[in-house]
Protein backbone atom coordinates (compact mmCIF):
# COMPACT_ATOMS: atom_id res chain seq x y z
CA UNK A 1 0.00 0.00 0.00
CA UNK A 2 1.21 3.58 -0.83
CA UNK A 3 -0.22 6.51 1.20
CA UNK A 4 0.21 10.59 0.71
CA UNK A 5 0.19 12.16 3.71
CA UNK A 6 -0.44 15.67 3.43
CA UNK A 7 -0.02 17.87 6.79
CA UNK A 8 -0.76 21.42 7.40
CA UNK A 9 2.51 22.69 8.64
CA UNK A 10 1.38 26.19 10.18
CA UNK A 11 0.94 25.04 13.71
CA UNK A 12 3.61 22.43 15.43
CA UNK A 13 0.18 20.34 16.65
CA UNK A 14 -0.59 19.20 12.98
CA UNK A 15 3.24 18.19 12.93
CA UNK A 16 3.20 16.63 15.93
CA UNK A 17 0.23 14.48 15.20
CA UNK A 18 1.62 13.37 11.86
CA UNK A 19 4.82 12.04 13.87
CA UNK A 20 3.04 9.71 15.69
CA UNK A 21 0.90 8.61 13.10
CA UNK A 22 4.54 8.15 10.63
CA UNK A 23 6.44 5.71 13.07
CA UNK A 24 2.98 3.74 13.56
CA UNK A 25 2.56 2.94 9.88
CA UNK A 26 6.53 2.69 9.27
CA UNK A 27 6.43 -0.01 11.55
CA UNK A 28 3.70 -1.30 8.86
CA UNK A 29 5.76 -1.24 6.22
CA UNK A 30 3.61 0.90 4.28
CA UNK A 31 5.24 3.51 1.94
CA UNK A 32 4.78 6.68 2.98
CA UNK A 33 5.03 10.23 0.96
CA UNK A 34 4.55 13.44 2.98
CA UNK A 35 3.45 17.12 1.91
CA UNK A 36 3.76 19.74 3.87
CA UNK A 37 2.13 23.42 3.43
CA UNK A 38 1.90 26.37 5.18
CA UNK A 39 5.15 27.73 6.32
CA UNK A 40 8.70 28.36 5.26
CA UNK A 41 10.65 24.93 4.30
CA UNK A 42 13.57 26.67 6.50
CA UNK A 43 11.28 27.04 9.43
CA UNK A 44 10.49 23.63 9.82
CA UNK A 45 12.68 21.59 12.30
CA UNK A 46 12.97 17.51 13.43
CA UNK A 47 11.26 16.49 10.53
CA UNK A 48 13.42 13.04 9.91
CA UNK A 49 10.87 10.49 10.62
CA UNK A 50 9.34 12.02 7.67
CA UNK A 51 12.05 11.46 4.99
CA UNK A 52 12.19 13.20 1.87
CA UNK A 53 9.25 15.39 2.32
CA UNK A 54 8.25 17.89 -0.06
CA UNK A 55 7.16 21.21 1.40
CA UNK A 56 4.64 24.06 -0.69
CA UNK A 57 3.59 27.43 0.29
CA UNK A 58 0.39 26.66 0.91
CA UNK A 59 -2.13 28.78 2.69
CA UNK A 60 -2.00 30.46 6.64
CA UNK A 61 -3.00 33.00 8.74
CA UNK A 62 -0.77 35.94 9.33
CA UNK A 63 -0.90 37.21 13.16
CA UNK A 64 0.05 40.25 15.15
CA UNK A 65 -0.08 41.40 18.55
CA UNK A 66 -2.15 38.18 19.66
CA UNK A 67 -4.90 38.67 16.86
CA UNK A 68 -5.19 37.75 13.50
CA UNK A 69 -4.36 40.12 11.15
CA UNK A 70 -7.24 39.65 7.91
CA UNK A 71 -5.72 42.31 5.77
CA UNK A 72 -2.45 41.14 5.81
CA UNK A 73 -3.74 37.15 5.77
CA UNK A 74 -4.65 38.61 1.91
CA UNK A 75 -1.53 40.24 1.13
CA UNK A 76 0.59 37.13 1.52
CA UNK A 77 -2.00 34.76 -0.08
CA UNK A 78 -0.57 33.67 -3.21
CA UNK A 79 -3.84 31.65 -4.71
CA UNK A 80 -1.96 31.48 -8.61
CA UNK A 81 0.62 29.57 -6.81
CA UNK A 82 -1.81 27.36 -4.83
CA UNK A 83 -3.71 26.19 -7.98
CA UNK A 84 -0.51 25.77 -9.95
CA UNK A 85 1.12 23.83 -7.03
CA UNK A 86 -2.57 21.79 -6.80
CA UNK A 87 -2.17 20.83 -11.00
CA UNK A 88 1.23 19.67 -10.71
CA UNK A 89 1.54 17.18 -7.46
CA UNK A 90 0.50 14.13 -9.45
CA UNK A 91 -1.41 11.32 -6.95
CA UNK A 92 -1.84 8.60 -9.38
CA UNK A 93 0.44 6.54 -8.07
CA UNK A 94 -1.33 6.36 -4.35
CA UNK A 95 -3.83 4.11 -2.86
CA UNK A 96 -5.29 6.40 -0.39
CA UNK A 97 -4.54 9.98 0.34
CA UNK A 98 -4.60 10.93 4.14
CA UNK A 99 -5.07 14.52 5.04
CA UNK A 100 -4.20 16.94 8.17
CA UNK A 101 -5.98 20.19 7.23
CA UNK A 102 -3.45 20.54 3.73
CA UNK A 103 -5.10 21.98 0.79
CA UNK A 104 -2.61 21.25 -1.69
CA UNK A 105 -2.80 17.06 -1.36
CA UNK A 106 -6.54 17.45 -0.66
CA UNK A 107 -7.53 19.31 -3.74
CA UNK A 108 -5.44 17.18 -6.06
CA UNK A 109 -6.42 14.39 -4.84
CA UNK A 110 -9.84 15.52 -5.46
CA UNK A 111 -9.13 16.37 -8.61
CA UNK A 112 -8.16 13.02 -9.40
CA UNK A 113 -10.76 11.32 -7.86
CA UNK A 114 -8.92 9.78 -5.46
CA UNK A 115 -9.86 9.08 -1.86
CA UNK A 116 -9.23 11.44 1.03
CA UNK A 117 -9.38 10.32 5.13
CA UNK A 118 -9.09 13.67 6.84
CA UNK A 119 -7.56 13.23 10.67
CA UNK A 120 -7.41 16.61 12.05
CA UNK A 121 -8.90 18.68 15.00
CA UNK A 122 -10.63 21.16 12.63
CA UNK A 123 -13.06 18.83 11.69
CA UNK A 124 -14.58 18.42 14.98
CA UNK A 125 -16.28 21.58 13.87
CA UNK A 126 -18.09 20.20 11.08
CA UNK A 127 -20.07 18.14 13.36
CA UNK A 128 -23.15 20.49 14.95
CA UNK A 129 -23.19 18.68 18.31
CA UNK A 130 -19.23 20.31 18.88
CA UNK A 131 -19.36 23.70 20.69
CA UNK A 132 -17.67 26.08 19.08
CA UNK A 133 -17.47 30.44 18.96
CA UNK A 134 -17.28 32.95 16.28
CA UNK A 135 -18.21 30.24 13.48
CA UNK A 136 -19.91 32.29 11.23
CA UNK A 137 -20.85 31.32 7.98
CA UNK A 138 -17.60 32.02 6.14
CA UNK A 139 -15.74 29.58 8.67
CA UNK A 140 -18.33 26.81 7.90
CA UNK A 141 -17.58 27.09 4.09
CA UNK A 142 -13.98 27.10 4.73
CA UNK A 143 -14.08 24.30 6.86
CA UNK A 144 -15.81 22.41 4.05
CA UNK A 145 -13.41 23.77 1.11
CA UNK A 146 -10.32 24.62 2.72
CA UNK A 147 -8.94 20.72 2.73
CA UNK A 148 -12.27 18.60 1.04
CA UNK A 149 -12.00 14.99 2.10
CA UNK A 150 -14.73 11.87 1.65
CA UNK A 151 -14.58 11.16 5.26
CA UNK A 152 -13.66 13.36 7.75
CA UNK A 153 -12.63 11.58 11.44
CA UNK A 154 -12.12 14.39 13.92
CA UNK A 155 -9.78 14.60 16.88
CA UNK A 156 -10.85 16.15 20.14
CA UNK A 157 -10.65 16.14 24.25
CA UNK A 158 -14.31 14.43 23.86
CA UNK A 159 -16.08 12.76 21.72
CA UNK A 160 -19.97 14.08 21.69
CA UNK A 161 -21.36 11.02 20.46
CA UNK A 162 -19.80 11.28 16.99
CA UNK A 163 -17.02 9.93 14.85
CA UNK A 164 -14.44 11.61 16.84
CA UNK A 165 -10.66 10.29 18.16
CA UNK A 166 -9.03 11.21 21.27
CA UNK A 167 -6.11 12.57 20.55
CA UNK A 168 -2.59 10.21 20.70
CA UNK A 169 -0.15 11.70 22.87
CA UNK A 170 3.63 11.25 22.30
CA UNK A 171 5.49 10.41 25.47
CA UNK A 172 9.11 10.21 25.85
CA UNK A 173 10.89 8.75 28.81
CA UNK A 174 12.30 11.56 31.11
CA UNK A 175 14.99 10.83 33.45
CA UNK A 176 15.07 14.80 35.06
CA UNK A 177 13.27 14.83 38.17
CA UNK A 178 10.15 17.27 37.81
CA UNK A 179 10.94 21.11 38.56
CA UNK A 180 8.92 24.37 39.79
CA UNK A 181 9.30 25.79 36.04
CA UNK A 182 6.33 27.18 34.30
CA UNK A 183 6.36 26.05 30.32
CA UNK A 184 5.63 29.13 27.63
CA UNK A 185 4.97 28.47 24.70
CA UNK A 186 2.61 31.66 22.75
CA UNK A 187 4.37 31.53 19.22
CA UNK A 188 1.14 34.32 18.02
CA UNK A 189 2.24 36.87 20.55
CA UNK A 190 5.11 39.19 20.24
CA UNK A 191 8.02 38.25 22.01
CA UNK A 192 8.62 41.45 24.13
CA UNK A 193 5.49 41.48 25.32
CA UNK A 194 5.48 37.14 26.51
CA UNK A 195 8.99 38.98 28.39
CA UNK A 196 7.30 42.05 29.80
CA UNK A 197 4.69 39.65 31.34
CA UNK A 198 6.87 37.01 32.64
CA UNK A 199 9.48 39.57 34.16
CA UNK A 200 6.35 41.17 36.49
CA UNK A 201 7.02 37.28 38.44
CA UNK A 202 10.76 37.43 39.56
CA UNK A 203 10.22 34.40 41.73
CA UNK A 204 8.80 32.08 39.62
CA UNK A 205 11.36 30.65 36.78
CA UNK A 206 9.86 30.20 33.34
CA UNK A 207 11.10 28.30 30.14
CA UNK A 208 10.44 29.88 27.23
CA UNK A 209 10.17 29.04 23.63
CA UNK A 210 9.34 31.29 21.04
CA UNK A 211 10.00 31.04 16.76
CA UNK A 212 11.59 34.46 17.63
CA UNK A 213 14.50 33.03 19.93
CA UNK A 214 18.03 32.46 18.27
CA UNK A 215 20.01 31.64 21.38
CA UNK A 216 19.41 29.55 23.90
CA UNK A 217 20.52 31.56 27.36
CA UNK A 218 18.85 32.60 30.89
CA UNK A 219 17.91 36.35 31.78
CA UNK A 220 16.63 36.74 35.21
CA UNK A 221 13.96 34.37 35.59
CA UNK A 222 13.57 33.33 32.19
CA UNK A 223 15.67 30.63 30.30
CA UNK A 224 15.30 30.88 26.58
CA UNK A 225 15.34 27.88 24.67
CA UNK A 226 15.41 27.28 20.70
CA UNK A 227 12.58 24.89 19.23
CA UNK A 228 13.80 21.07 19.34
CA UNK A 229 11.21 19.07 19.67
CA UNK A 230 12.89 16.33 22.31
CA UNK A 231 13.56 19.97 24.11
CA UNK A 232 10.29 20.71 24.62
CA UNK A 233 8.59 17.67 25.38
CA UNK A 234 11.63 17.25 28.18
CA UNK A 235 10.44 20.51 29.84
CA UNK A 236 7.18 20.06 29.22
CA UNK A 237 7.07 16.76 31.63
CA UNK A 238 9.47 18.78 34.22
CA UNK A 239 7.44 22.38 34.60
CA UNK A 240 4.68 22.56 36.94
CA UNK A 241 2.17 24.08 34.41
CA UNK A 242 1.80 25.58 30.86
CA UNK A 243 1.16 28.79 29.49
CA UNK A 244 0.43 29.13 26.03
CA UNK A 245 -2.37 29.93 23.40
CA UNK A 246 -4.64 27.52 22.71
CA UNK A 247 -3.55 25.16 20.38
CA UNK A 248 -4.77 21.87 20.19
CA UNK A 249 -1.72 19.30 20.54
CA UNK A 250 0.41 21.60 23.42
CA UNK A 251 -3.25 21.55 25.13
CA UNK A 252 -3.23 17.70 24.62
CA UNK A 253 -0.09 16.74 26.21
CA UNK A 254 -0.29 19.59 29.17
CA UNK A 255 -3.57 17.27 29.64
CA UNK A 256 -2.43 14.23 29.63
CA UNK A 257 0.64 15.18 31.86
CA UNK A 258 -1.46 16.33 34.19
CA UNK A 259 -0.24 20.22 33.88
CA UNK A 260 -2.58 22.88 34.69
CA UNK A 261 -2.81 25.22 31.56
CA UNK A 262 -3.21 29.37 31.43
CA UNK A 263 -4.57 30.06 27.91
CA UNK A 264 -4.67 32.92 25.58
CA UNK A 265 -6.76 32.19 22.45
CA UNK A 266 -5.89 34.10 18.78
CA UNK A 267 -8.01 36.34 18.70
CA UNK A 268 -10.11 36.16 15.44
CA UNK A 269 -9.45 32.24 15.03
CA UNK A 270 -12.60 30.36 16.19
CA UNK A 271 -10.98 27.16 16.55
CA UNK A 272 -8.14 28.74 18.87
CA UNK A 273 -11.24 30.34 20.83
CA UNK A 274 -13.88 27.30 20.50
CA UNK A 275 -10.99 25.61 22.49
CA UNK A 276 -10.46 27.61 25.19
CA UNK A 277 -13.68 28.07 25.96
CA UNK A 278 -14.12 23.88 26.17
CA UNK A 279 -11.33 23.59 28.31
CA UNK A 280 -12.75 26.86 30.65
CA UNK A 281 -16.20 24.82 30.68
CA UNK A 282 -14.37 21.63 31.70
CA UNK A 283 -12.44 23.29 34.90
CA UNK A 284 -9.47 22.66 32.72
CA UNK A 285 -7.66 25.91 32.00
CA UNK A 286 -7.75 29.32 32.49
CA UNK A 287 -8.41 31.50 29.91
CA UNK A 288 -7.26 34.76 29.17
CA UNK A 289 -7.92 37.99 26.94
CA UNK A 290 -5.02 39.64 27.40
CA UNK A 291 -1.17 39.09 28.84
CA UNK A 292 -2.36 40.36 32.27
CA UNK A 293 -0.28 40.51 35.42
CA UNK A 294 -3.02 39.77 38.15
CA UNK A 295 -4.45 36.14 35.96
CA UNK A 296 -0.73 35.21 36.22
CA UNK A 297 -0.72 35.74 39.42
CA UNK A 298 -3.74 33.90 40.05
CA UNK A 299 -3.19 31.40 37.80
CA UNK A 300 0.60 30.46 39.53
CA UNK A 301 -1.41 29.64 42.97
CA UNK A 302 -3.80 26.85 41.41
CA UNK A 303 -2.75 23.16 41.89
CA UNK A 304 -1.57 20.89 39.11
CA UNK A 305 -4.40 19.29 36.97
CA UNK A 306 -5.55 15.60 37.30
CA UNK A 307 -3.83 13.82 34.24
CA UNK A 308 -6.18 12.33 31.51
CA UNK A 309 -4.86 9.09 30.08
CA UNK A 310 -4.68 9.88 26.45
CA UNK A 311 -3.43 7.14 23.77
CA UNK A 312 0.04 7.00 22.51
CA UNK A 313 -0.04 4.59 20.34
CA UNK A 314 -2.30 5.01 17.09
CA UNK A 315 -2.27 1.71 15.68
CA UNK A 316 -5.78 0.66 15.65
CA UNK A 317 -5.65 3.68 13.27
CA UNK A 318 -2.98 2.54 11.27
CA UNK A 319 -4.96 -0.76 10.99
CA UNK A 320 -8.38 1.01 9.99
CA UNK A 321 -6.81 2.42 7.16
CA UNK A 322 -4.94 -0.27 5.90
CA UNK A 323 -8.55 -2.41 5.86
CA UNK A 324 -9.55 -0.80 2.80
CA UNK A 325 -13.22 -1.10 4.83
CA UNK A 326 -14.11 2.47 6.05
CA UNK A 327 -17.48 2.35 5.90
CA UNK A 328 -17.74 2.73 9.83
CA UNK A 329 -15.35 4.58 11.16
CA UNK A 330 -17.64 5.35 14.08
CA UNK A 331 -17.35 1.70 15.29
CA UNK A 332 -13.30 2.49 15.07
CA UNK A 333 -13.51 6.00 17.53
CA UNK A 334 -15.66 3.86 20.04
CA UNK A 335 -13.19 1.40 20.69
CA UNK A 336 -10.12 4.26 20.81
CA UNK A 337 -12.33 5.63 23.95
CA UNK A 338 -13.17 2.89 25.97
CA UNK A 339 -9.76 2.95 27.98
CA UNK A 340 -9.91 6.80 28.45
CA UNK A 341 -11.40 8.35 31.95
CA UNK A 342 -11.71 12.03 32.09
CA UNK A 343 -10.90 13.79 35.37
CA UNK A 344 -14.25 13.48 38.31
CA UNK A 345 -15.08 17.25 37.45
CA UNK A 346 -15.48 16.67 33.68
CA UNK A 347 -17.05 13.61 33.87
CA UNK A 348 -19.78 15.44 35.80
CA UNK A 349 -19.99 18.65 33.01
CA UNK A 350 -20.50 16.07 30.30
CA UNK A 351 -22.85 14.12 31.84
CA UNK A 352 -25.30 17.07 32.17
């Protein structure tokens, strides 16, 4: 069996998700061709379980200041070089195209009339029975266009009674001993400002990544790191507690380690909002509008969270999609949940 895997490469989460799925179905033995869109090719990092990869431009969001910025989201769209890029990645010689939120793989395939599985958080929001903000209309239709697939498996913290997957979490052994450090990770916020914040707590110690930081060093209370993946996921079992924006996958693993989360949504991006406002409803996280002194201050005082026992390994996936029979997936996302207990306080929200 050949598969193209196409991944949206924007946000590390789609990345991450795609590296668990790759060493499942390399230990398969199924070949294996990965697209990536959405970002630089120089700004992408740890990408060897993937192989030769291909990257495109793609489309994404451009941010500033926390917020997404619509005018300039236009300016840097270049939709001649979408099609063209589209026309040209030839798919004939796959038996199944498998999609993360990528346009470029998704279309062609289309075009070709080849199937398309789409795994991907943003089509929990397809499903009415999902809660979600600020999807208007326009979302809807680009939820539907943006990455068109003939069955569409969503990935979430719950399920709702749909065709929806926990999400697999990627553990690695840690031998440090857990520390009082506070995790930041808010890639859509200007760097200064993440500082400013963080500097207002001189006796708490942060570690903080950001695509802005060069050098790794420590200033005050703040050690700067540069992304590596093993990096993060090593100080992401040590700290206490995560602050970041809401992202699906960082949410994910703070969850399943057990690591209370502070949360700034992107302003303007439903899904980043529609999943802050879950976790708020769940007891959680806690949410923020702004990089405010007093939350953090809160925020620091609140005990750790009780871990939820996410997967790791997704190779009753891997096994799904190898069937060739994926006519119920539904039966598939029942049997992924039956090992998974959410914390007492949850349970008792979604019960309601």
């Amino acid at each position: 069996m050949k598969i193209l895997y196409g991944v949206q490469g924007t946000g590390n989460g789609h990345i991450t998700r795609a590296r668990v799925m790759a060493k499942a179905l390399a230990k398969k033995g199924i070949t294996v061709d990965y697209v990536f869109s959405g970002r630089p090719e120089e700004q992408y990092f740890d990408m060897e379980v993937f192989g030769n990869y291909r990257t495109y431009k793609g489309l994404s969001f451009v941010s500033e200041h926390g917020s997404i910025s619509y005018l300039k989201t236009v300016k840097q769209a270049s939709l001649f070089q979408l099609y063209k890029d589209i026309v040209a990645l030839n798919v004939d010689d796959y038996d199944l195209v498998l999609n993360d939120f990528e346009p470029i793989s998704a279309w062609a395939a289309t075009r070709a009339g080849k199937k398309v599985i789409n795994i991907s958080h943003q089509a929990v929001f397809t499903k009415d029975q999902v809660p979600s903000l600020g999807l208007s209309w326009l979302n809807r239709q680009i939820l539907k266009n943006f990455a068109p697939s003939d069955i569409a498996l969503g990935v979430h913290w719950f399920h709702y009674g749909q065709s929806i997957m926990p999400p697999f979490i990627e553990r690695e052994p840690v031998n440090k001993s857990e520390s009082d450090n506070v995790l930041v990770y808010m890639p859509f916020e200007e760097l200064c400002e993440v500082v400013e914040l963080l500097e207002t707590q001189l006796d708490q110690e942060f570690v903080l990544y950001h695509p802005s930081i060069s050098a790794a060093q420590t200033i005050n209370n703040i050690t700067y790191r540069v992304a590596c993946r093993q990096g993060f996921l090593s100080d992401l079992e040590r700290s206490k507690g995560v602050i970041a924006n809401a992202g699906f996958e960082l949410s994910s693993e703070a969850l399943c380690s057990g690591k209370k989360l502070l949360l700034k949504p992107l302003q303007g991006q439903f899904e980043q909002e529609s999943n802050a406002e879950t976790l708020r409803s769940l007891g959680l996280a806690t949410v923020i509008k702004g990089l405010d002194e007093s939350e953090l201050e809160r925020w620091l005082e609140l005990p750790a969270n009780e871990a939820i026992n996410y997967p790791s390994d997704p190779m009753p996936v891997v096994d799904w999609l190898i069937s060739g029979d994926h006519t119920k997936p539904e039966i598939l996302c029942q049997q992924l949940w039956k090992s998974i207990s959410l914390p007492q306080f949850s349970r008792s929200v979604w019960s309601k």
